[in-house]
N, C-alpha and C. Protein backbone atom coordinates (compact mmCIF):
# COMPACT_ATOMS: atom_id res chain seq x y z
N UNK A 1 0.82 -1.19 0.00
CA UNK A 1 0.00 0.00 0.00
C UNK A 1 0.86 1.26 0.00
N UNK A 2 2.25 1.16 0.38
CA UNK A 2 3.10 2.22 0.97
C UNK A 2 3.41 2.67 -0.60
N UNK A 3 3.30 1.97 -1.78
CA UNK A 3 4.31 2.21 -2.82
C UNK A 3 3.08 3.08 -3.73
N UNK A 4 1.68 2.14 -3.21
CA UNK A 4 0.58 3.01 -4.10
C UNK A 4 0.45 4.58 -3.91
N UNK A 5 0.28 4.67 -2.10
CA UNK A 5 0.24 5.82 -1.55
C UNK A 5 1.37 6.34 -2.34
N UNK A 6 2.33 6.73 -3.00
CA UNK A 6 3.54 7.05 -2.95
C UNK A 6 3.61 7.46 -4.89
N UNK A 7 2.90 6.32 -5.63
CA UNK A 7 2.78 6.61 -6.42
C UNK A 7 1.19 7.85 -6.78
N UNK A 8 0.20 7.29 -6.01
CA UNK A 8 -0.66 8.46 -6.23
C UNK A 8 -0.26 9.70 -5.44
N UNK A 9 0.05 9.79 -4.40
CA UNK A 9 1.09 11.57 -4.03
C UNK A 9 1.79 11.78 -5.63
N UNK A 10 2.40 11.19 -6.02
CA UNK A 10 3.11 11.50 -7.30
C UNK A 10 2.28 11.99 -8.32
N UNK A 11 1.18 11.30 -8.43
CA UNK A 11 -0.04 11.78 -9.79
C UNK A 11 -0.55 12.63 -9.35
N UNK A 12 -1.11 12.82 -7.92
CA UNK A 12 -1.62 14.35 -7.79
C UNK A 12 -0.60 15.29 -7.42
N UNK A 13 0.70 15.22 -7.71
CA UNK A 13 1.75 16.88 -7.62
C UNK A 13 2.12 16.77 -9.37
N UNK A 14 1.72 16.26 -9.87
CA UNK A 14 2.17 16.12 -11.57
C UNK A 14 1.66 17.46 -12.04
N UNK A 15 3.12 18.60 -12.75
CA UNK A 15 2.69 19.41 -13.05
C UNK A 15 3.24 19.20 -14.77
N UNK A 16 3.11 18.42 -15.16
CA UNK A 16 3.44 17.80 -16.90
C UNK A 16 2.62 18.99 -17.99
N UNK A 17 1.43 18.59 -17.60
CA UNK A 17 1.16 19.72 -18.62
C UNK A 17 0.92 21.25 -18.36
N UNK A 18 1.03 21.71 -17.21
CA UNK A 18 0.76 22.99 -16.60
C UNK A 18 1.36 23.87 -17.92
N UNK A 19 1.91 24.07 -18.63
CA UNK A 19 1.72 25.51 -19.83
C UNK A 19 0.77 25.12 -20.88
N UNK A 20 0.40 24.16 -20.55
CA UNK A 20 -1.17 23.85 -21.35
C UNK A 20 -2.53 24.59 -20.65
N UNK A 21 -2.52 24.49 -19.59
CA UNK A 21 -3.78 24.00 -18.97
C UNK A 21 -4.04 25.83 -18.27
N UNK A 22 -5.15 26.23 -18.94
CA UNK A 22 -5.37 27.70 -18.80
C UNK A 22 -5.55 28.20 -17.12
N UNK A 23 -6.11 26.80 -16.32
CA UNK A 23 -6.92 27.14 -14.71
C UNK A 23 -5.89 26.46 -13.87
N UNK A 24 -4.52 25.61 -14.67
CA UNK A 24 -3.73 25.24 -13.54
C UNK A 24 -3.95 23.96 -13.66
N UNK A 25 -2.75 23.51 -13.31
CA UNK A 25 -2.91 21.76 -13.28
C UNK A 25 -3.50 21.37 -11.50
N UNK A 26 -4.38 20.23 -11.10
CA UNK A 26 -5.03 19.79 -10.24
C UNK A 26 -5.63 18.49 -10.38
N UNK A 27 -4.45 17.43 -10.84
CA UNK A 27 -5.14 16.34 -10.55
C UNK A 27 -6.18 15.77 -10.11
N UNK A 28 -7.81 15.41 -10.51
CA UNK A 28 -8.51 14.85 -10.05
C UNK A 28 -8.63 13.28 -10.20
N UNK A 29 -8.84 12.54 -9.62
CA UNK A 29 -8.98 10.94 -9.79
C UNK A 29 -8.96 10.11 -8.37
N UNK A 30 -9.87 8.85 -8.03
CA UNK A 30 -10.36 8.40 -7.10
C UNK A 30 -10.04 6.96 -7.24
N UNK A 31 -8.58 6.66 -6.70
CA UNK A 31 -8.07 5.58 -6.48
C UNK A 31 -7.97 4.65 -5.20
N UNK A 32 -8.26 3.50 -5.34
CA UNK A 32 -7.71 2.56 -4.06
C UNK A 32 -7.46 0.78 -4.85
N UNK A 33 -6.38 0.26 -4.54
CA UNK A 33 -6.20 -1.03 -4.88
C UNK A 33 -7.49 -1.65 -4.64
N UNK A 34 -8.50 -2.02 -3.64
CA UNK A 34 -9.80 -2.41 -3.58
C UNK A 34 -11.05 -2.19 -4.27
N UNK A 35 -10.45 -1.41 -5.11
CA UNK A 35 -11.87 -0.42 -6.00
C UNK A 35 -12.43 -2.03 -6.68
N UNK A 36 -13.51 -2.19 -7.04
CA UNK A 36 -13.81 -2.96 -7.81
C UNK A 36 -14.93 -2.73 -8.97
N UNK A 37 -14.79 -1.44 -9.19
CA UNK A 37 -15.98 -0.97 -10.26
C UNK A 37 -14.71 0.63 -10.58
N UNK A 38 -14.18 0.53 -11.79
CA UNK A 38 -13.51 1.91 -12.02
C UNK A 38 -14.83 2.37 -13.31
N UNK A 39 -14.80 3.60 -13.32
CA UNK A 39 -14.92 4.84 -13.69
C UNK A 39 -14.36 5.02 -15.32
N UNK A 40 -13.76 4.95 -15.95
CA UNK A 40 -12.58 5.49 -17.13
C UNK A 40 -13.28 7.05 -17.76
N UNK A 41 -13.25 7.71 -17.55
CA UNK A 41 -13.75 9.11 -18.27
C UNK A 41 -13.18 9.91 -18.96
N UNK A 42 -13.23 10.79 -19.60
CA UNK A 42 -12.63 12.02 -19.57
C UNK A 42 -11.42 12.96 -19.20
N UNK A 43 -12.07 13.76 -18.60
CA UNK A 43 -11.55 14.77 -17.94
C UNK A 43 -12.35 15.13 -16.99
N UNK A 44 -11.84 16.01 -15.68
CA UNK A 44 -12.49 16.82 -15.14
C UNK A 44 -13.20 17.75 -15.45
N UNK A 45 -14.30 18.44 -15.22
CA UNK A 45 -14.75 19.72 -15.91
C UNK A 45 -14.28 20.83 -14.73
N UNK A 46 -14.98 21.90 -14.99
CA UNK A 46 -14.60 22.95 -14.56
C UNK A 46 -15.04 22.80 -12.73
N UNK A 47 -16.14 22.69 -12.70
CA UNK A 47 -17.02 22.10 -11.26
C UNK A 47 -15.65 21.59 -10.35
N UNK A 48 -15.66 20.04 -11.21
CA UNK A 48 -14.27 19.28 -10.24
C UNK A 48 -13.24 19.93 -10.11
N UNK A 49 -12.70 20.57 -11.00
CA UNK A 49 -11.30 21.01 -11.01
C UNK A 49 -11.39 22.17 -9.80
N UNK A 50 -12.39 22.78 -9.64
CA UNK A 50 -12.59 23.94 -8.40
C UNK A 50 -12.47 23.05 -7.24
N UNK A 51 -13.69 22.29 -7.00
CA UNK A 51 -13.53 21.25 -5.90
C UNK A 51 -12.40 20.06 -5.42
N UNK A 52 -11.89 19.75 -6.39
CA UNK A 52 -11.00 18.15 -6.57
C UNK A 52 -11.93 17.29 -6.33
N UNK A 53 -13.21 17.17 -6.27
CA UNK A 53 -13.76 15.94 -6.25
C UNK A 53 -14.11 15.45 -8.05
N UNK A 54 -14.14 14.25 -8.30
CA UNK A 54 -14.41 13.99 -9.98
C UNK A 54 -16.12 14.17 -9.66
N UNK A 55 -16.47 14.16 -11.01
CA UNK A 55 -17.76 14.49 -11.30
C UNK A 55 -18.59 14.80 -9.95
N UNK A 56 -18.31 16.02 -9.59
CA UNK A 56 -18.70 17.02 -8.40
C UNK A 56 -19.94 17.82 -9.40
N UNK A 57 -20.58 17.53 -10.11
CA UNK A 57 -21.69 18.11 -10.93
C UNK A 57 -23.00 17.58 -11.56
N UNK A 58 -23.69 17.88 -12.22
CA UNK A 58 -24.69 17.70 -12.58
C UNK A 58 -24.72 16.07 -13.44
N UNK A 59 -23.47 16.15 -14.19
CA UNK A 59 -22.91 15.18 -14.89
C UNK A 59 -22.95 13.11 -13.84
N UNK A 60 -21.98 14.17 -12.79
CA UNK A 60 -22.00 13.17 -11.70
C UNK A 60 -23.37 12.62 -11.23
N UNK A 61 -24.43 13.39 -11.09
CA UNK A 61 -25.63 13.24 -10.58
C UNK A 61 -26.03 12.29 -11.50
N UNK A 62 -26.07 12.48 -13.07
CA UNK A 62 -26.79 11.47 -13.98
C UNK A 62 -26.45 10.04 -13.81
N UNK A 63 -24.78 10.40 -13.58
CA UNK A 63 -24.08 9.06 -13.31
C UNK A 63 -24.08 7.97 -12.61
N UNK A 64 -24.62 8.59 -11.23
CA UNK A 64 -24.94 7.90 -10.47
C UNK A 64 -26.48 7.08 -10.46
N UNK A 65 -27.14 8.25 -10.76
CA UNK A 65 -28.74 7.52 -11.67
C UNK A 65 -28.23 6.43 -12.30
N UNK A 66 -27.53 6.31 -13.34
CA UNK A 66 -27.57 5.63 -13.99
C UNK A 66 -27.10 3.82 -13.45
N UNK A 67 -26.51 4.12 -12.35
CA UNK A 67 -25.28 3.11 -11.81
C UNK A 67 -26.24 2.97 -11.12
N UNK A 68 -27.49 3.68 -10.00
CA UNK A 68 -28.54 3.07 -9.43
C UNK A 68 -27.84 3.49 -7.76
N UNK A 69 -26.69 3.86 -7.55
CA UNK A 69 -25.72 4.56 -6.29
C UNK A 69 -25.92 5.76 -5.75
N UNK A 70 -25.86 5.83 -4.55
CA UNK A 70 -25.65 7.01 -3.65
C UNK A 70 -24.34 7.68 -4.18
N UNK A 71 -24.34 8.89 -3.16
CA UNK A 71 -23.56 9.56 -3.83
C UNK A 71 -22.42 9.07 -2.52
N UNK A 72 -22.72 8.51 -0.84
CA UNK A 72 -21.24 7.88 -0.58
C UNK A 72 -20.85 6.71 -0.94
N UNK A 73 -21.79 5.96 -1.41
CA UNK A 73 -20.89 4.94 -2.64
C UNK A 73 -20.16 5.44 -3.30
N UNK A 74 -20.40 6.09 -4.21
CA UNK A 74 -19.90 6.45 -5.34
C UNK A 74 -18.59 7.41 -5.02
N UNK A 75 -18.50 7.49 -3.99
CA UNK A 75 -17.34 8.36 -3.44
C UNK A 75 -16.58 7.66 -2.22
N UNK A 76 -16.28 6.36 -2.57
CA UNK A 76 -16.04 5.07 -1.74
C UNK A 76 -14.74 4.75 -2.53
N UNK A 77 -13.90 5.50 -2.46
CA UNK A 77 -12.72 4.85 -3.27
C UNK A 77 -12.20 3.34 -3.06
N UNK A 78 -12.44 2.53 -1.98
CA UNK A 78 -12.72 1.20 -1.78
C UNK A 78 -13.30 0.05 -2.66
N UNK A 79 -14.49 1.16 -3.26
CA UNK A 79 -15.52 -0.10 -4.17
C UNK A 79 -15.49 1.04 -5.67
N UNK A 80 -15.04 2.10 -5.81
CA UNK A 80 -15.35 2.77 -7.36
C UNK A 80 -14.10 3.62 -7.29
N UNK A 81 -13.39 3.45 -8.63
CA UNK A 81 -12.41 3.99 -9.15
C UNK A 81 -12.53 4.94 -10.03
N UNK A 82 -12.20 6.30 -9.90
CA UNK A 82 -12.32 7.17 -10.55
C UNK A 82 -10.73 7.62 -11.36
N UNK A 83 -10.81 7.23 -12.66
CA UNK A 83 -9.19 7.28 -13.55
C UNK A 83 -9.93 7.97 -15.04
N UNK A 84 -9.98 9.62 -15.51
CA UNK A 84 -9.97 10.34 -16.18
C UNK A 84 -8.63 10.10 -17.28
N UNK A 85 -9.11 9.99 -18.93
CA UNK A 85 -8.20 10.17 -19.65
C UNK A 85 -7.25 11.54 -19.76
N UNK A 86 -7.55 12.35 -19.28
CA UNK A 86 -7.13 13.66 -18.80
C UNK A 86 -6.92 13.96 -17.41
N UNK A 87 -6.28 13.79 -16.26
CA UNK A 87 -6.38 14.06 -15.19
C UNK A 87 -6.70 15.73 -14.78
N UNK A 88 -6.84 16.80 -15.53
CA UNK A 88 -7.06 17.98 -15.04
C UNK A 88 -7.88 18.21 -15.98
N UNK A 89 -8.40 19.79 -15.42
CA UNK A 89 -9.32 20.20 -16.49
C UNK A 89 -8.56 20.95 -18.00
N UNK A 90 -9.46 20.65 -19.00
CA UNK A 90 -8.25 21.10 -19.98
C UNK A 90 -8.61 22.32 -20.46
N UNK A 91 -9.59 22.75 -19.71
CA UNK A 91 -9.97 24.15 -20.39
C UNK A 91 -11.47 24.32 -20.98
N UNK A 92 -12.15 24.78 -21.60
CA UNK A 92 -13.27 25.43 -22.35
C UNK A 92 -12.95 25.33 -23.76
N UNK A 93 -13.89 24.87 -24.81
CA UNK A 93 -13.56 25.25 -26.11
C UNK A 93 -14.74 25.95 -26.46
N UNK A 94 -15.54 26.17 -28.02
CA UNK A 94 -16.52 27.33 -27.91
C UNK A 94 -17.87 26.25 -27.49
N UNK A 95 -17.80 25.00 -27.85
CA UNK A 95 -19.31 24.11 -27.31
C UNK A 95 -18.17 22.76 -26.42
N UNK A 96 -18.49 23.09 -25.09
CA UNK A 96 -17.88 22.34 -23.98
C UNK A 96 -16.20 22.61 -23.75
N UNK A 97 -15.94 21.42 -23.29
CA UNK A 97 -14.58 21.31 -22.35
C UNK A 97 -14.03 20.96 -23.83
N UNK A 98 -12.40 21.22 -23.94
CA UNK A 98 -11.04 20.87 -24.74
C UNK A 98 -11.28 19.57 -24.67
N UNK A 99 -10.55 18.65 -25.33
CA UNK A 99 -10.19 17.56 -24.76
C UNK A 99 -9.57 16.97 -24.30
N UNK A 100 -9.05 15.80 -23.57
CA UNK A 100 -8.56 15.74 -22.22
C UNK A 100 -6.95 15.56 -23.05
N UNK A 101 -6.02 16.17 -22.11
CA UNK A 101 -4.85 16.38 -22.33
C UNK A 101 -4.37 14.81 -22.54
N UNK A 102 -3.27 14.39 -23.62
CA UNK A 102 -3.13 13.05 -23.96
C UNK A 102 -1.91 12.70 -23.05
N UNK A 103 -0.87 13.81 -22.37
CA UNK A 103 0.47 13.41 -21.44
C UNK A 103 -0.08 12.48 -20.44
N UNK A 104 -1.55 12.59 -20.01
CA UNK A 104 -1.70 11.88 -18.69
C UNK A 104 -2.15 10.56 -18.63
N UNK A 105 -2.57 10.02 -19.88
CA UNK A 105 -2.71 8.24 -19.89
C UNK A 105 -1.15 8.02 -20.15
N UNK A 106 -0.56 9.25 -21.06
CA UNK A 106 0.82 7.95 -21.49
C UNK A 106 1.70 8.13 -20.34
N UNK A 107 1.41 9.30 -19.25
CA UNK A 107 2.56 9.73 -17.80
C UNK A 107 2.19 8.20 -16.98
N UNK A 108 0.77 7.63 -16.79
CA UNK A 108 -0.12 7.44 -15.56
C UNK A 108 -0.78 6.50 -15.46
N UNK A 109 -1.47 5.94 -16.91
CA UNK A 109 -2.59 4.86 -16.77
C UNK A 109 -1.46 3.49 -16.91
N UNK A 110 -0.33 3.36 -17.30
CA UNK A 110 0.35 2.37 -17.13
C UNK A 110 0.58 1.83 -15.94
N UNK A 111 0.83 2.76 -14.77
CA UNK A 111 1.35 2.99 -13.91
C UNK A 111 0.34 2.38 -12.53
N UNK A 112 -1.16 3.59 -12.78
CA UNK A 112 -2.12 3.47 -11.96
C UNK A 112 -2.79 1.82 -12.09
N UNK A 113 -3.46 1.62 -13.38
CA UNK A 113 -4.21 0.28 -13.98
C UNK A 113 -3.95 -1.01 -13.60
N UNK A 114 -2.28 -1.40 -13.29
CA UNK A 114 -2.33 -2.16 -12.62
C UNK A 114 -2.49 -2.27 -11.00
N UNK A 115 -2.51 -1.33 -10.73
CA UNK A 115 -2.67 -1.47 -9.24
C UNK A 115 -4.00 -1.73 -8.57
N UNK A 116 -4.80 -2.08 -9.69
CA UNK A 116 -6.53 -2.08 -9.41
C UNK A 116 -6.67 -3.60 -9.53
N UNK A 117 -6.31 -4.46 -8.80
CA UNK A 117 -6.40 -5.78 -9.33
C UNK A 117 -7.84 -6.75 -8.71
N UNK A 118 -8.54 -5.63 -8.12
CA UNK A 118 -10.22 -6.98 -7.82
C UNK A 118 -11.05 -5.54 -8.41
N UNK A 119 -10.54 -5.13 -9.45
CA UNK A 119 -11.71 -4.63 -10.97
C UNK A 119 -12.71 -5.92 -11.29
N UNK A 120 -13.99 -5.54 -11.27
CA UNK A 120 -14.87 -6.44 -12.00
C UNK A 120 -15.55 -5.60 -13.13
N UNK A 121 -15.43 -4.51 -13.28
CA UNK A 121 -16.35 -3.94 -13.86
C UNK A 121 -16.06 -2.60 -14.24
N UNK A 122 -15.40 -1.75 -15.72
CA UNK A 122 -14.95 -1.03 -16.01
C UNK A 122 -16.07 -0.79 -16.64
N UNK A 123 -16.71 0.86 -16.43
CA UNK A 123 -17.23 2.12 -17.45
C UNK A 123 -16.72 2.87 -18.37
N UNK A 124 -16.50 2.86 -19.24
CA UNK A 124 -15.82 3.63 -20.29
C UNK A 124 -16.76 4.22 -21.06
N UNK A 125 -16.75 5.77 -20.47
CA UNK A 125 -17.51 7.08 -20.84
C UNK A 125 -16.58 7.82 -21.85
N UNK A 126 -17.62 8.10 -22.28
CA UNK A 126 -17.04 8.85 -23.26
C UNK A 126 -15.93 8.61 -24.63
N UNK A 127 -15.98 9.32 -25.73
CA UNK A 127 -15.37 8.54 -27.21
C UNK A 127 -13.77 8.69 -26.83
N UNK A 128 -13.31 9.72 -25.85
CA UNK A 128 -11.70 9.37 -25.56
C UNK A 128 -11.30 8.46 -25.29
N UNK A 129 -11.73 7.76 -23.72
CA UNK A 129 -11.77 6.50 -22.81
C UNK A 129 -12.17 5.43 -23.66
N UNK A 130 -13.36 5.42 -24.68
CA UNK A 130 -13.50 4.49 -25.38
C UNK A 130 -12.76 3.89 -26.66
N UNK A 131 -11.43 5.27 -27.15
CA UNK A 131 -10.79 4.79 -27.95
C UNK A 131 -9.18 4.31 -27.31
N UNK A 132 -9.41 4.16 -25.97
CA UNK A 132 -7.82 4.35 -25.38
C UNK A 132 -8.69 2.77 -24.89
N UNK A 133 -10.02 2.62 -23.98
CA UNK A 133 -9.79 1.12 -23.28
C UNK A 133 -10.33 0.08 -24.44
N UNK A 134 -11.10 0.52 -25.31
CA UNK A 134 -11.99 -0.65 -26.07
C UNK A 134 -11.04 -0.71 -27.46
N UNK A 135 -10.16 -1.56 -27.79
CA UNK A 135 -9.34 -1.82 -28.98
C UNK A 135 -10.71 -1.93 -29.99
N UNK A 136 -11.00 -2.61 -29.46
CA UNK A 136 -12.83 -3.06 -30.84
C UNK A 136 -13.67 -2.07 -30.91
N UNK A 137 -13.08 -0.75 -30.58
CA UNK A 137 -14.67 -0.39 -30.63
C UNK A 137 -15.47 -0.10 -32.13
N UNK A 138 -16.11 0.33 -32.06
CA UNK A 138 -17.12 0.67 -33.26
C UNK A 138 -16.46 1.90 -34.27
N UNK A 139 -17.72 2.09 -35.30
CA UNK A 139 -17.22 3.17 -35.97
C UNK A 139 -17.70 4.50 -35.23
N UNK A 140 -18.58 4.52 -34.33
CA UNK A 140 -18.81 5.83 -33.62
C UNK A 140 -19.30 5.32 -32.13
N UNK A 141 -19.31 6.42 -31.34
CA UNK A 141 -19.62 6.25 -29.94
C UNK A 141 -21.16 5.70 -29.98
N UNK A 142 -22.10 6.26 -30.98
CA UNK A 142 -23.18 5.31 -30.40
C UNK A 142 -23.17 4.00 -31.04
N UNK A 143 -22.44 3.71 -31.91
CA UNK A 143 -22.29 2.37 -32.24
C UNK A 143 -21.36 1.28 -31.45
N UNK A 144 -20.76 1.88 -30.57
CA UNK A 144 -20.18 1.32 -29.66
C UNK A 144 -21.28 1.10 -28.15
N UNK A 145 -21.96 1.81 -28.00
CA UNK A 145 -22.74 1.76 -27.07
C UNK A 145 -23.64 1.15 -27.34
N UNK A 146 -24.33 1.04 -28.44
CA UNK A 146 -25.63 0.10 -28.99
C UNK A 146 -24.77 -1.35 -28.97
N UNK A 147 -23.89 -1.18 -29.31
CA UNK A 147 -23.16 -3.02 -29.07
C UNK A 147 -22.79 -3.33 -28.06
N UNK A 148 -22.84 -2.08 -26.12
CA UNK A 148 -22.41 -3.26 -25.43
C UNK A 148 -21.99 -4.54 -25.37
N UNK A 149 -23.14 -4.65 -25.40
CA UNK A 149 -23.27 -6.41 -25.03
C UNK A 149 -21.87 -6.87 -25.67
N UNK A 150 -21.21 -6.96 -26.39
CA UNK A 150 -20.17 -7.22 -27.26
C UNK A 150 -18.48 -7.18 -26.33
N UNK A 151 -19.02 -6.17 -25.32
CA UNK A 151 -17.08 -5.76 -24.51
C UNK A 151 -17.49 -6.91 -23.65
N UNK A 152 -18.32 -8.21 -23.41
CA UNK A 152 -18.51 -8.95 -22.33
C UNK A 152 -18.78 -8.28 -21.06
N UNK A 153 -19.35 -9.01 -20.11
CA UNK A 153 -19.81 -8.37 -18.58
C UNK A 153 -18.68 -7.13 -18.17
N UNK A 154 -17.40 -7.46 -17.59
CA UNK A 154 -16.75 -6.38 -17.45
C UNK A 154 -16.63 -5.28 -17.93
N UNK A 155 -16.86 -5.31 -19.15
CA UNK A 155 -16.94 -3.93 -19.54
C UNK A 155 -17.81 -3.12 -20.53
N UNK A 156 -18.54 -2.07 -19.55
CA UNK A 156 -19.86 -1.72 -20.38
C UNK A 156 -19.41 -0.38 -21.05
N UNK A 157 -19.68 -0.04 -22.09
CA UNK A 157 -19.39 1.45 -22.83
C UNK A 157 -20.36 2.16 -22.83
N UNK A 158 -20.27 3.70 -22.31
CA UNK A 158 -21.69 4.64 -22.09
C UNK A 158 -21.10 5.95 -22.86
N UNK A 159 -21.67 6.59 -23.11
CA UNK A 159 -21.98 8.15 -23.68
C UNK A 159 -21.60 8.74 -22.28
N UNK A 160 -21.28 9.94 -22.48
CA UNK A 160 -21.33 10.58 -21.29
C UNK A 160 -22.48 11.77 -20.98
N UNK A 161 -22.31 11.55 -19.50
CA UNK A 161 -23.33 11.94 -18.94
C UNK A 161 -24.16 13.48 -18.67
N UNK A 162 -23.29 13.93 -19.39
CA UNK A 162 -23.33 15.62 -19.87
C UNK A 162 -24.54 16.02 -20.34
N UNK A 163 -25.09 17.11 -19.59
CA UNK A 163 -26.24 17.86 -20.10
C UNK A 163 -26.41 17.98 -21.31
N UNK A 164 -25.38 18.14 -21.63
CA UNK A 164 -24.90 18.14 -23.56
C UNK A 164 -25.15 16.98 -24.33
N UNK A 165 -25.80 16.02 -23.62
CA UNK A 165 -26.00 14.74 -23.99
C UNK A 165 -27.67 14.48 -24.39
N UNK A 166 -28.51 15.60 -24.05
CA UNK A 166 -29.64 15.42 -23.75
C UNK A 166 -29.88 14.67 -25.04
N UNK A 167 -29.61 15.57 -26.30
CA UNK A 167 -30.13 15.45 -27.38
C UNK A 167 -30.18 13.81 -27.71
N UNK A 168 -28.95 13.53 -27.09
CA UNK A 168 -28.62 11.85 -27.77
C UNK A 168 -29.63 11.25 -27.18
N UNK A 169 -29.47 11.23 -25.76
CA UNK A 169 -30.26 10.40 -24.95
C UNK A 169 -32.05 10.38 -25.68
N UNK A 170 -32.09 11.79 -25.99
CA UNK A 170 -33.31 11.37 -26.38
C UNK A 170 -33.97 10.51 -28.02
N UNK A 171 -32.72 10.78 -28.28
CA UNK A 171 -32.90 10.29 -29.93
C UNK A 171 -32.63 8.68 -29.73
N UNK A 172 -31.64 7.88 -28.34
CA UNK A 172 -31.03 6.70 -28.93
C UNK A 172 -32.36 6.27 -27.59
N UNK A 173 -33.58 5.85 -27.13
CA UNK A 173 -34.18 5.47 -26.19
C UNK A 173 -34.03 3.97 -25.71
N UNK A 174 -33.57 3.38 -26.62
CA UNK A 174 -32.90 2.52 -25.92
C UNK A 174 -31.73 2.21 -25.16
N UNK A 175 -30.83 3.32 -24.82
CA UNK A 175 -29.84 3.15 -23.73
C UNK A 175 -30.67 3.31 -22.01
N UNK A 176 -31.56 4.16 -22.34
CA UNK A 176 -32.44 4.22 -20.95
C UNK A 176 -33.15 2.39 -20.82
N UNK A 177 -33.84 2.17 -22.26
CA UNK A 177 -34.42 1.40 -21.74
C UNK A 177 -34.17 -0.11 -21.74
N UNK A 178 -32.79 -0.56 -22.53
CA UNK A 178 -32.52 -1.03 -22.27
C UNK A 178 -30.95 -1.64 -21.67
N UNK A 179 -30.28 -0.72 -21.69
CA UNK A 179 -28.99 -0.65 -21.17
C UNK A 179 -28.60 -0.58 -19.70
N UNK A 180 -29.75 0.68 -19.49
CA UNK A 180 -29.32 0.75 -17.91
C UNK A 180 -29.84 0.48 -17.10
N UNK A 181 -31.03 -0.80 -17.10
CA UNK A 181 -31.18 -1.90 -16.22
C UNK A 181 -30.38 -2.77 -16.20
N UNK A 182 -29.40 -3.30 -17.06
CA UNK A 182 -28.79 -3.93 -17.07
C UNK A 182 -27.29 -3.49 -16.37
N UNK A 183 -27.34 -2.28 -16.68
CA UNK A 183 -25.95 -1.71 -16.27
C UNK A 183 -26.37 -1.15 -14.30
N UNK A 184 -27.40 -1.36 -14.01
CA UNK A 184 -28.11 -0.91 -12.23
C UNK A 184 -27.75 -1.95 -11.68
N UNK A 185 -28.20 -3.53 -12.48
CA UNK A 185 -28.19 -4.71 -11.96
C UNK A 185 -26.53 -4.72 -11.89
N UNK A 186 -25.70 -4.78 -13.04
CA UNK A 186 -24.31 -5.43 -12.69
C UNK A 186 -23.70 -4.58 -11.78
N UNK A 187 -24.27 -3.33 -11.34
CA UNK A 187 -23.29 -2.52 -10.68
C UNK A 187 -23.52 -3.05 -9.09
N UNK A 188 -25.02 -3.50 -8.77
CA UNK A 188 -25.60 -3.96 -7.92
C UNK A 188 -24.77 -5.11 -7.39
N UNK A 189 -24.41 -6.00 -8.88
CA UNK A 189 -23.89 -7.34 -8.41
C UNK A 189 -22.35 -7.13 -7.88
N UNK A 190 -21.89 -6.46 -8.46
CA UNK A 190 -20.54 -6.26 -8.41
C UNK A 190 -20.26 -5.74 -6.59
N UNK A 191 -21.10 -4.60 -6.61
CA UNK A 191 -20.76 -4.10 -5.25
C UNK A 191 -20.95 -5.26 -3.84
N UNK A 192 -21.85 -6.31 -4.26
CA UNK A 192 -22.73 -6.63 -2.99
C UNK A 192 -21.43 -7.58 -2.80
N UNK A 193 -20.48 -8.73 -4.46
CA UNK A 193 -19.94 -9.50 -3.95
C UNK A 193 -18.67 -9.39 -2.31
């Protein structure tokens, strides 16, 4: 545990991309060797990066809907792993956030990923996370998400949870209706083992 502690102090003083990053570099991400449900996202948005908590927003709120979790579950670094393809916020572009700075999977996810070893169950939000964890994925994010079923149990692929999402959500109605009963139940199963 002494070497994890030691390596995450290290990921949150990482100032790698700081002449990038317009608000300052601030590591966000929610690690523990015990996690057994990680997270894979993004980036932080602006919300987290003020707070340091990850999805400290509206975003977070859907997320947790969706997973069927409280919000101190979900902030249980014990049972949920929070690991952003971007560890800071990368800024504003003119419709949403930049995208997530690329130094911090190739500084970090080598590093962090194995140290998660009773993972049952990886989320991979969003088309960044989904082109860095899913080698197979599809030709687009909702074609990757309409094929779940396809990454096997461990690993489910979602859209992200962004207000900015409304439009999809309402056009693709089957991720509500049939994805994320399925995705309430495994999160259910996963936590209780």
């Amino acid at each position: 545990m002494t070497s994890f502690a030691s390596l995450l102090d290290e990921v949150r003083a990482c100032t790698r991309c700081a002449d990038h990053l317009p608000h300052g570099p601030r590591p966000v991400l929610q690690l523990h060797p015990q996690a057994r449900i990680l997270i894979a996202s993004q980036a932080p948005g602006r919300k987290a990066h003020a707070s340091g908590v990850p999805f400290d927003d509206f975003s977070g709120d859907r997320l947790r809907e969706w997973m069927g979790i409280s919000r101190e579950t979900f902030y249980d670094a014990r049972k949920i792993a929070i690991l952003p393809m971007g560890l800071c916020f990368p800024g504003q572009a003119k419709s949403g956030d930049l995208p997530p700075r690329r130094e911090c999977a190739q500084a970090w996810h080598g590093q962090l990923l194995p140290q998660l070893r009773q993972l049952q169950l990886t989320l991979v939000i969003g088309q960044y996370a989904l082109a860095y964890h899913l080698a197979e994925k599809r030709a687009s994010l909702t074609d990757t998400v309409h094929d779940w079923q396809a990454y096997g149990p461990d690993r489910i692929p979602l859209p992200h949870p962004s207000p900015r999402n409304g439009i999809w959500l309402r056009r693709n109605t089957w991720f509500e209706t049939g994805l994320l009963p399925v995705l309430k139940a495994r999160v259910a199963a996963v936590l209780a083992d």
